[in-house]
C-alpha atoms as a PDB file:
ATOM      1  CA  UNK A   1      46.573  28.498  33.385  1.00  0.00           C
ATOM      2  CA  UNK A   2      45.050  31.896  33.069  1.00  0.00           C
ATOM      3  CA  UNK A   3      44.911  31.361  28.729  1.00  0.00           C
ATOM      4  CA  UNK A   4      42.403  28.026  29.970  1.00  0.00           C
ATOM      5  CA  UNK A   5      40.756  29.975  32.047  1.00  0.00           C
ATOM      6  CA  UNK A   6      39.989  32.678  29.706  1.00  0.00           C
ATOM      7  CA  UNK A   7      39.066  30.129  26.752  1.00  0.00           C
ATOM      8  CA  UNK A   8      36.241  28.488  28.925  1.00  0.00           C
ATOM      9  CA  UNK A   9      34.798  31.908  30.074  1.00  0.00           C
ATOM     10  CA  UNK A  10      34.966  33.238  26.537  1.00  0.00           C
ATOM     11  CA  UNK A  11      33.401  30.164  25.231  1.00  0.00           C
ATOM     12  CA  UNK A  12      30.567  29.893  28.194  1.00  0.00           C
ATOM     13  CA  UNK A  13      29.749  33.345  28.669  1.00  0.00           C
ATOM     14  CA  UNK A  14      29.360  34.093  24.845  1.00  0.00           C
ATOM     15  CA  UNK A  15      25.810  32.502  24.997  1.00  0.00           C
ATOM     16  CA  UNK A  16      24.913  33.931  28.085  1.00  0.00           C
ATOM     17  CA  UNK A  17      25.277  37.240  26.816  1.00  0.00           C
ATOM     18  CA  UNK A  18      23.747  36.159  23.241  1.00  0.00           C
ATOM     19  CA  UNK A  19      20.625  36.099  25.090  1.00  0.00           C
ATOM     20  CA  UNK A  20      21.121  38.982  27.437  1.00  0.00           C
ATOM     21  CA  UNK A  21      21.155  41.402  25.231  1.00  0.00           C
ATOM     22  CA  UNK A  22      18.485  39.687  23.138  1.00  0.00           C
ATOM     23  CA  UNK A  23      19.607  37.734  20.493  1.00  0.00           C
ATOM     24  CA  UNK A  24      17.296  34.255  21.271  1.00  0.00           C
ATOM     25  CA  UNK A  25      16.165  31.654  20.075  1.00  0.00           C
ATOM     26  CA  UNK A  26      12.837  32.781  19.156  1.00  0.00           C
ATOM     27  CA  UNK A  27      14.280  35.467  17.310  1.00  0.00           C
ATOM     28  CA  UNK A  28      15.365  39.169  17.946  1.00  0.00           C
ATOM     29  CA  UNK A  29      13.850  40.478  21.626  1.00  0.00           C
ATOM     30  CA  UNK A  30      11.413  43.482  21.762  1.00  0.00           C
ATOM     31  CA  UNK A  31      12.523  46.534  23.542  1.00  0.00           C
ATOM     32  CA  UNK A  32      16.232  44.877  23.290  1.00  0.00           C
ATOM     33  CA  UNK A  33      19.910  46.133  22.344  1.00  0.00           C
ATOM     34  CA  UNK A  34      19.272  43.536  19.410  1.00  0.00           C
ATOM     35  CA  UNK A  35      16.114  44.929  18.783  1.00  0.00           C
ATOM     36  CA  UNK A  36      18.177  48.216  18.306  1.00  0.00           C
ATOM     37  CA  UNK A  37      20.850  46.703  16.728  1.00  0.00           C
ATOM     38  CA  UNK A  38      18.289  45.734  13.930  1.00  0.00           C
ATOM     39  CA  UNK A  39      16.697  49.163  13.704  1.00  0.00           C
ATOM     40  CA  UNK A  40      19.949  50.403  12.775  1.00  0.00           C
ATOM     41  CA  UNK A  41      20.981  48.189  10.687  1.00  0.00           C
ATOM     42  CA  UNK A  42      18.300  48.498   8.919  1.00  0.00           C
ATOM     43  CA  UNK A  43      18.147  52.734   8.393  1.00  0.00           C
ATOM     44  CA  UNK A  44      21.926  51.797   7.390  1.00  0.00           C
ATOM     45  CA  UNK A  45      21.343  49.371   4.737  1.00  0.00           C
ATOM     46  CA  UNK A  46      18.336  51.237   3.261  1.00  0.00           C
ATOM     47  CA  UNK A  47      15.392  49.277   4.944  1.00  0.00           C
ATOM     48  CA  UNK A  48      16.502  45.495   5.387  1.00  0.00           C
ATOM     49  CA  UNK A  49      18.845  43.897   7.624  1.00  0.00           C
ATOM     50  CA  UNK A  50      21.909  42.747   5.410  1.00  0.00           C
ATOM     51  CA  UNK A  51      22.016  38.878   5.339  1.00  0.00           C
ATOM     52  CA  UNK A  52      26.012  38.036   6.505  1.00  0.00           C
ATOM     53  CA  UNK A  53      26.189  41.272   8.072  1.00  0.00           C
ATOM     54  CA  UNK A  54      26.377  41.651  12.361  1.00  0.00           C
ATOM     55  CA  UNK A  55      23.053  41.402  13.469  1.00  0.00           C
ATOM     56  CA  UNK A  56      22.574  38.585  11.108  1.00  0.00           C
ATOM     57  CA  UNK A  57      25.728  36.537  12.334  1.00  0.00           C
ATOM     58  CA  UNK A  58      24.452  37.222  16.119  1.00  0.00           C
ATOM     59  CA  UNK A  59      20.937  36.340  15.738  1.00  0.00           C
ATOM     60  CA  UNK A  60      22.255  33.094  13.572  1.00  0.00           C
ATOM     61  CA  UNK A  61      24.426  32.262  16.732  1.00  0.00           C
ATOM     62  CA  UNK A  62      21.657  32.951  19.114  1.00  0.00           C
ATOM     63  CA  UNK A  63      19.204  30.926  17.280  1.00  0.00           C
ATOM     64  CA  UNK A  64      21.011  27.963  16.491  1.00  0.00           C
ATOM     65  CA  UNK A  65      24.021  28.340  18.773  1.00  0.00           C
ATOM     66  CA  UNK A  66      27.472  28.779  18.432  1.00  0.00           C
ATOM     67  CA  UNK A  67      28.872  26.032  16.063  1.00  0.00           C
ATOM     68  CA  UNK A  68      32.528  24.473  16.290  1.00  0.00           C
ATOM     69  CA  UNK A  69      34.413  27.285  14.579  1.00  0.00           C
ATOM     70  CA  UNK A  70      32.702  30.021  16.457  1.00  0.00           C
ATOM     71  CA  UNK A  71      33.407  28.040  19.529  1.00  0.00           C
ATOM     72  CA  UNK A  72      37.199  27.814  18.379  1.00  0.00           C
ATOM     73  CA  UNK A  73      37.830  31.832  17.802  1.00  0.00           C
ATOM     74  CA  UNK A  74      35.764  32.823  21.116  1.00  0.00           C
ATOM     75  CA  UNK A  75      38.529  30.405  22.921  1.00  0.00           C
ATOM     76  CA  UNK A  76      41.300  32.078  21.170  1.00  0.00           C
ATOM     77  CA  UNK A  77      40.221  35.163  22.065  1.00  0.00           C
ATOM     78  CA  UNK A  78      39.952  34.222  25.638  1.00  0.00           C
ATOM     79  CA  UNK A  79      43.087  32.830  25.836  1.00  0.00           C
ATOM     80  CA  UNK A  80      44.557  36.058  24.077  1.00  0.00           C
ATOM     81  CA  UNK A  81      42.442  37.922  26.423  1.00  0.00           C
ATOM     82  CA  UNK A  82      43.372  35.633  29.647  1.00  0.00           C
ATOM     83  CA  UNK A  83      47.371  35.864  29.100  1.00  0.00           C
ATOM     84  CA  UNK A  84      47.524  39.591  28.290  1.00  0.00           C
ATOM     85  CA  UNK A  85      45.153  40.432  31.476  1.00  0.00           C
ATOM     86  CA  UNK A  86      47.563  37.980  33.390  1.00  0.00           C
ATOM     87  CA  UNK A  87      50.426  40.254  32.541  1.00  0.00           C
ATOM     88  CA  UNK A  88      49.131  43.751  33.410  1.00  0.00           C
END
């Protein structure tokens, strides 16, 4: 039971916290982690933020949401996640 349980809060939570830390749908928020994220990214990568890299991928999924196969690995790692807390 716990692997279900930790699938549907993986897979729920995951846009929650999209948003929270300010990957939205109207793009990246001012003043955010994301917006952070970006800046340094961005030093990294020489001035522009790497299409394919992390703060791409997350601003993709909090944009558009989190298609099928996104959806499938966050319940995976819930499960994973959900059976190994269940045994400590």
């Amino acid at each position: 039971m716990e692997y279900i349980g930790g699938a549907l809060l993986a897979v729920t939570a995951a846009p929650v916290i999209l948003t929270s830390i300010g990957f939205t749908a109207g793009g990246i928020a001012a003043t955010s982690v994301a917006a952070k994220m970006m800046s340094l990214s961005a030093i990294a990568a020489g001035g522009g933020v790497p299409a394919g890299g992390l703060v791409a991928t997350l601003q993709a999924a909090g944009a558009a949401g989190i298609g099928a196969a996104g959806n499938a690995a966050l319940a995976a790692g819930g499960a994973i996640a959900g059976g190994v807390a269940n045994a400590l």
